[in-house]
Protein backbone atom coordinates (compact mmCIF):
# COMPACT_ATOMS: atom_id res chain seq x y z
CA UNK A 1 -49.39 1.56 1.56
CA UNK A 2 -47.44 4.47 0.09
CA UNK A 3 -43.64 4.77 1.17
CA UNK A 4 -41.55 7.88 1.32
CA UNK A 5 -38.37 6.83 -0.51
CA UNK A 6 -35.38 9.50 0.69
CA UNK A 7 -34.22 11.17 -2.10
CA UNK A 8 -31.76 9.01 -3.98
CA UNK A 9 -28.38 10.55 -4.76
CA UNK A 10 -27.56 13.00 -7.23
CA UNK A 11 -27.07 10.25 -10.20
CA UNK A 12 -24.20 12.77 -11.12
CA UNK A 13 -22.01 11.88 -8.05
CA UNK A 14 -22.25 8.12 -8.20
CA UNK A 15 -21.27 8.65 -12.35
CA UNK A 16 -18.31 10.85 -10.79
CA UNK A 17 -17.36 8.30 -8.52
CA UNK A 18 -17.61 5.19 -10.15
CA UNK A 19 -14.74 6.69 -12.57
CA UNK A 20 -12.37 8.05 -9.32
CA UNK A 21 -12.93 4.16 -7.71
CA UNK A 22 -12.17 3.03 -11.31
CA UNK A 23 -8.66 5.46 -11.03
CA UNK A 24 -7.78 4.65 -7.92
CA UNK A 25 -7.84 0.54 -8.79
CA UNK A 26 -5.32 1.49 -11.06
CA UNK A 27 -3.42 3.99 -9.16
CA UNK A 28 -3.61 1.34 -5.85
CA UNK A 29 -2.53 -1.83 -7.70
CA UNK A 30 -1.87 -4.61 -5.61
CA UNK A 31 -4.98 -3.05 -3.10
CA UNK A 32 -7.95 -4.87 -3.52
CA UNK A 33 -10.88 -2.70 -3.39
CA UNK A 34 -14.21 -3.76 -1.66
CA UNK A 35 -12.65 -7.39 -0.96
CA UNK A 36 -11.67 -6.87 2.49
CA UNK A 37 -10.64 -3.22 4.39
CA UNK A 38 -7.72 -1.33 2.76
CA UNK A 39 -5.84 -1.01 6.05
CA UNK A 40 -5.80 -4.80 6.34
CA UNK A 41 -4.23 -5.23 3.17
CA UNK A 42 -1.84 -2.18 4.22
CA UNK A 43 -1.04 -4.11 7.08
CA UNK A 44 -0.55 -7.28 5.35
CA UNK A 45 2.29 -5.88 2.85
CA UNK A 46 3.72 -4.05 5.76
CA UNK A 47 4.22 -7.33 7.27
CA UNK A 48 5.64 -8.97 3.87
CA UNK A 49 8.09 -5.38 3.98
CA UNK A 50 9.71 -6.72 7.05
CA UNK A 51 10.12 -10.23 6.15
CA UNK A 52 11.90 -8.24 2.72
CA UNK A 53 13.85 -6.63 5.06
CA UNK A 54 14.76 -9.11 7.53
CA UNK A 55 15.98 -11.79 5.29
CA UNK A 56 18.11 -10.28 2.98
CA UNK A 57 19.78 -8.96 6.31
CA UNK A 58 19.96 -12.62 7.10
CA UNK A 59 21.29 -13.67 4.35
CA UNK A 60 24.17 -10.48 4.37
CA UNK A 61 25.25 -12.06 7.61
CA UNK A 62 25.56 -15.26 6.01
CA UNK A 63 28.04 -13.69 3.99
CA UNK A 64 30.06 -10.89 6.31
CA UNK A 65 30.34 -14.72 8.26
CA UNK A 66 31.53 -16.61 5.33
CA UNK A 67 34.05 -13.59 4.05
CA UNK A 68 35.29 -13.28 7.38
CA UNK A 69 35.86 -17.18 8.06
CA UNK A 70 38.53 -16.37 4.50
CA UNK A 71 39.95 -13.29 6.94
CA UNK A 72 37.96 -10.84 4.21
CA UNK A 73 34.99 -9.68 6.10
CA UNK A 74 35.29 -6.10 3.47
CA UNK A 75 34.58 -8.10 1.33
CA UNK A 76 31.58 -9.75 2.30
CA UNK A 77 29.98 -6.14 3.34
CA UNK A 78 30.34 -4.82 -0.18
CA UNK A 79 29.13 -8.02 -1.56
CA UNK A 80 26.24 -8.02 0.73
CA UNK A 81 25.45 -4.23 0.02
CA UNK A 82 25.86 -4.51 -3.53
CA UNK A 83 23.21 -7.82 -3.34
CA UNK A 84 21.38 -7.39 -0.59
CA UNK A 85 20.60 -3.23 0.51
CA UNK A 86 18.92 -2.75 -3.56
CA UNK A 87 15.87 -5.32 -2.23
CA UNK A 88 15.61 -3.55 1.38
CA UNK A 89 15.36 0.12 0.36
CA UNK A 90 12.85 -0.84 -3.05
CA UNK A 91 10.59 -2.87 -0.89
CA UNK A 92 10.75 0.26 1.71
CA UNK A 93 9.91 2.58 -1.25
CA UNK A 94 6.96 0.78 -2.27
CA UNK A 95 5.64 0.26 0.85
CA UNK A 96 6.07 3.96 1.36
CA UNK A 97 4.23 5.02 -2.12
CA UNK A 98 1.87 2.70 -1.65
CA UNK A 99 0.33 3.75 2.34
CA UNK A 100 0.88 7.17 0.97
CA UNK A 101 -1.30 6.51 -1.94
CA UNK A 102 -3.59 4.39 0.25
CA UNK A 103 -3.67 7.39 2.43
CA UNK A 104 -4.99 9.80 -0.32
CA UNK A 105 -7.59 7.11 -1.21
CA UNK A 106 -9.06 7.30 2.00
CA UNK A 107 -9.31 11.24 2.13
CA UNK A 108 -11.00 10.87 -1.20
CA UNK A 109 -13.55 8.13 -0.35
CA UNK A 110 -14.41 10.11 2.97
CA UNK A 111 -15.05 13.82 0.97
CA UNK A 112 -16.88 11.78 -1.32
CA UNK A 113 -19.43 10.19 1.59
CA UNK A 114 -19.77 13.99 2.92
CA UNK A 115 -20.39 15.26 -0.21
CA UNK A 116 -23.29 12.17 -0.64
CA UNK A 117 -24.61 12.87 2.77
CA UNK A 118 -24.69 16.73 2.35
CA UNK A 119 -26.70 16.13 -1.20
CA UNK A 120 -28.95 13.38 0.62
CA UNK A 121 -29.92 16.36 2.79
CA UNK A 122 -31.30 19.21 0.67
């Protein structure tokens, strides 16, 4: 029994691809590829962003309370900016780079299954 095997991609494509997938492991760091769906993970380290926010805000209360039990609650805001506001806008950065660049990752992988289906094709 003879079988008509579709044409297999252009072995050209998969070479190109395998080094963009090796790029973007590199570019995407803490993103797992093919372990479990990027927009999990996204989600996941969103979720870990918010706890980065909320307790450092936590603990700035902690010490606007404290500063102001002494009858100094200026300076327990400056000491809780100077501490506290560096963690909160880098963990809001990174999240921020890193859905942007999970973003662009996405784009790429989807041109590259149209370009694969469109050479499957002809």
């Amino acid at each position: 029994m003879t079988e008509h095997a579709s044409p297999g991609p252009e072995p050209r494509l998969d070479a190109e691809w395998l080094d963009r997938e090796h790029y973007w492991r590199r570019k995407l760091g803490r993103i797992r590829l093919g372990v479990e769906p990027v927009e999990e993970q996204l989600a996941k380290y969103r979720r870990v962003t918010w706890m980065l926010t909320a307790v450092p805000l936590g603990l700035s209360m902690m010490f606007v309370g404290l500063f102001s039990a002494f009858a100094r609650p200026d300076v327990g805001i400056v000491s809780a900016l100077v501490l506290f506001l560096p963690v909160i806008v880098v963990a809001w950065i990174d999240y921020g780079l890193l859905s942007r660049r999970v973003a662009c990752y996405l784009t790429e992988v989807e041109e590259h299954r149209k370009r694969r289906a469109n050479s499957g094709r002809t």
